[in-house]
Protein backbone atom coordinates (compact mmCIF):
# COMPACT_ATOMS: atom_id res chain seq x y z
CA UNK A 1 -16.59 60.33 -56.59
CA UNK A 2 -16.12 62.15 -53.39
CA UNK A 3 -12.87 62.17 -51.78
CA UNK A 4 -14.02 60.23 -48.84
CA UNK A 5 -15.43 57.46 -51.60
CA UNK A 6 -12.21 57.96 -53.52
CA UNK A 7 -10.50 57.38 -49.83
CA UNK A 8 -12.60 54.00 -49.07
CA UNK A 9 -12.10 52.62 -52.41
CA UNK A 10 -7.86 52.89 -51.94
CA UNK A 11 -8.98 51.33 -48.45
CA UNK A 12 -10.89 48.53 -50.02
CA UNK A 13 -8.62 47.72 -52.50
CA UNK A 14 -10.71 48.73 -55.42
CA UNK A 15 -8.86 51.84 -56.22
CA UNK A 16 -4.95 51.28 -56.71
CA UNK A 17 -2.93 52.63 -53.93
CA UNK A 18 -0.73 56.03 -54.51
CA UNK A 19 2.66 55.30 -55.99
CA UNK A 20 4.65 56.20 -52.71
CA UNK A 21 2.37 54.14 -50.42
CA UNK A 22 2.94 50.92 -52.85
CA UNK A 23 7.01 51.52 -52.70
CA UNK A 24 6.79 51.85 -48.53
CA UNK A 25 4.14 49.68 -48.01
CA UNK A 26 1.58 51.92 -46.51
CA UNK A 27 -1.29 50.61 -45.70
CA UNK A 28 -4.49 52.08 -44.66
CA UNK A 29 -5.95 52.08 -41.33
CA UNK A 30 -9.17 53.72 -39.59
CA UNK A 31 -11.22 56.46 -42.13
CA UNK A 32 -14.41 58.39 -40.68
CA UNK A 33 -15.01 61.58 -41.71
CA UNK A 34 -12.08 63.82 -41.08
CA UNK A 35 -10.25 61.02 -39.81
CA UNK A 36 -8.02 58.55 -41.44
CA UNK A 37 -4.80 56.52 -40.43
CA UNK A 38 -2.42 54.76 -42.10
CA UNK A 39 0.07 51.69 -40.94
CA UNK A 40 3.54 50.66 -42.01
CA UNK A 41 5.65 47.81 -40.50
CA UNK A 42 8.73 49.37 -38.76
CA UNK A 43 11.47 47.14 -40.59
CA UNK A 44 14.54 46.49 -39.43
CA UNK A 45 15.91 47.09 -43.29
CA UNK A 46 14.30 50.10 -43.47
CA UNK A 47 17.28 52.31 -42.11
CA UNK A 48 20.36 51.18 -41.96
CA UNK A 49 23.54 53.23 -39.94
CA UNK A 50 20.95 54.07 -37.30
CA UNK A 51 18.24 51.08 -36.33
CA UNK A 52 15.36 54.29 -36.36
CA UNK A 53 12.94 55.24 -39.40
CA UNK A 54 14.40 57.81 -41.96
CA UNK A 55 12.71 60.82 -41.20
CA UNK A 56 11.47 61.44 -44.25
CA UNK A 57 9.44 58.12 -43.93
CA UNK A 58 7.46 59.73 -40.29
CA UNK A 59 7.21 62.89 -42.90
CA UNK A 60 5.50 60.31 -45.68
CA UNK A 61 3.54 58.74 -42.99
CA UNK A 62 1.84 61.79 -41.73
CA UNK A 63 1.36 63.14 -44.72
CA UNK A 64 -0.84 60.17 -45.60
CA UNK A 65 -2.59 60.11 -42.81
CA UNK A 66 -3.29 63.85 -42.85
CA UNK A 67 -4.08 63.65 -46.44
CA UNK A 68 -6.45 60.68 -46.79
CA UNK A 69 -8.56 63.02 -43.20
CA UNK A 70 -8.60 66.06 -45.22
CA UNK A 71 -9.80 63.93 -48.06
CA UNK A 72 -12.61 62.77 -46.41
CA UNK A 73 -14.27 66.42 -46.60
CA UNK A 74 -13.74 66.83 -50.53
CA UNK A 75 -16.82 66.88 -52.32
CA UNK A 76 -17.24 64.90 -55.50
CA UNK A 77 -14.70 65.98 -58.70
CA UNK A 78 -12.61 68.12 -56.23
CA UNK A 79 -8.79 67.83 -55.87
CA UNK A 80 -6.68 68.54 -53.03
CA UNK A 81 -2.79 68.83 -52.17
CA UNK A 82 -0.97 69.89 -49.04
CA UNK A 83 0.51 72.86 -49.29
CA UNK A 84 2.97 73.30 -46.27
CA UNK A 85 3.53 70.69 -43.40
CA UNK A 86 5.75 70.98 -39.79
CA UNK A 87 7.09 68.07 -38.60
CA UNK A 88 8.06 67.74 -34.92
CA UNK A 89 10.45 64.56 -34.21
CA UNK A 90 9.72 63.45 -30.63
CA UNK A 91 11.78 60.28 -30.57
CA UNK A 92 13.02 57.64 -32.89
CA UNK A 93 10.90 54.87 -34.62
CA UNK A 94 13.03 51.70 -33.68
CA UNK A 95 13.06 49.54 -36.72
CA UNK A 96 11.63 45.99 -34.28
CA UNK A 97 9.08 44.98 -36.90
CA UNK A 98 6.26 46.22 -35.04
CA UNK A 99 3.44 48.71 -37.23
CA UNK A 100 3.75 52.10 -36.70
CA UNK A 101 0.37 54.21 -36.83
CA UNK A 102 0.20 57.73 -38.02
CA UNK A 103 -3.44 59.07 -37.69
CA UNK A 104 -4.63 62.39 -39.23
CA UNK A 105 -7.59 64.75 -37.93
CA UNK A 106 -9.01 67.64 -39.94
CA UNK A 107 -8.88 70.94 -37.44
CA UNK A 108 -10.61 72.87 -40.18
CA UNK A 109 -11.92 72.15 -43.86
CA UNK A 110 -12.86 75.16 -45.56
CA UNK A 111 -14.15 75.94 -49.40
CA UNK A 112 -10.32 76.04 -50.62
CA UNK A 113 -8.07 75.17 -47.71
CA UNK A 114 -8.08 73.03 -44.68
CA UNK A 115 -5.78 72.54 -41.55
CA UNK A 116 -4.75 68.99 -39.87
CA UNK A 117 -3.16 67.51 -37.56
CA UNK A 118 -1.30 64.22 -36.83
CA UNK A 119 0.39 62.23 -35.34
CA UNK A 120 2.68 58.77 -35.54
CA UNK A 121 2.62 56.28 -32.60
CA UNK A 122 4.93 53.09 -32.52
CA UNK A 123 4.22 49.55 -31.78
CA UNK A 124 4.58 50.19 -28.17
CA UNK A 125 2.24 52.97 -27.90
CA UNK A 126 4.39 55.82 -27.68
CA UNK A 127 4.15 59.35 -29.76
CA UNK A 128 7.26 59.24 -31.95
CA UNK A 129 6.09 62.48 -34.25
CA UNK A 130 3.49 65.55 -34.39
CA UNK A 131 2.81 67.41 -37.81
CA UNK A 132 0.29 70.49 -38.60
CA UNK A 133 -0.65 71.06 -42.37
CA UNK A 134 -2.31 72.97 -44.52
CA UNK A 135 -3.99 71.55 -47.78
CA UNK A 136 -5.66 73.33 -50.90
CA UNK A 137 -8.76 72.20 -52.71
CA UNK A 138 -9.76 72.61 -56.33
């Protein structure tokens, strides 16, 4: 399968989501070809001390969303994993229950490595988080 069939099956439900996306919920959005998004409610359990997303989470988020774009451009048998990713907090993720969207866009997708970009908008619209990665494929 091609990534971007490998991709549309996870989005279809006939290919089992990843591990991490099953324990946070994530759920995918939008996929064209170098473009894929991914939702997660914003739950008010989801943090506790400070009413906003763990960071980590807007890290997860993006990653997905970056991943599953750069995906999109693997030919059939290849592999892929990010290799490095920057992560540029904007402002909070209120936990009100509302999805959050992170969207990722392939800037480049070479023989062996690609560049993306995302980014994570709340349920009101606003850009919460930016991220730039770089991803390998075998």
């Amino acid at each position: 399968m091609t990534g971007r069939e490998i991709v549309e099956g996870i989005a279809r439900g006939q290919l089992p989501r990843p591990a991490i996306a099953e324990l946070l919920d994530i759920r995918p959005g939008e996929l064209d070809d170098g473009r894929a998004s991914v939702v997660m409610r914003a739950e008010p359990e989801g943090d506790a001390p400070t009413a906003a997303m763990h960071g980590g989470v807007v890290a997860t988020l993006l990653d997905s969303a970056m991943f599953f774009a750069y995906m999109t451009t693997l030919p059939e048998g290849a592999f892929g994993t990010t290799l490095q990713m920057n992560v540029q907090f904007l402002r909070p993720v209120v936990l009100d229950g509302s999805d959050v969207v992170a969207e990722g866009r392939v800037v480049r997708a070479g023989r062996r490595v690609g560049t993306v970009e995302g980014s994570l908008v709340d349920g009101q619209g606003r850009t919460c988080a930016v991220a730039t990665a770089t991803c390998l494929a075998g």
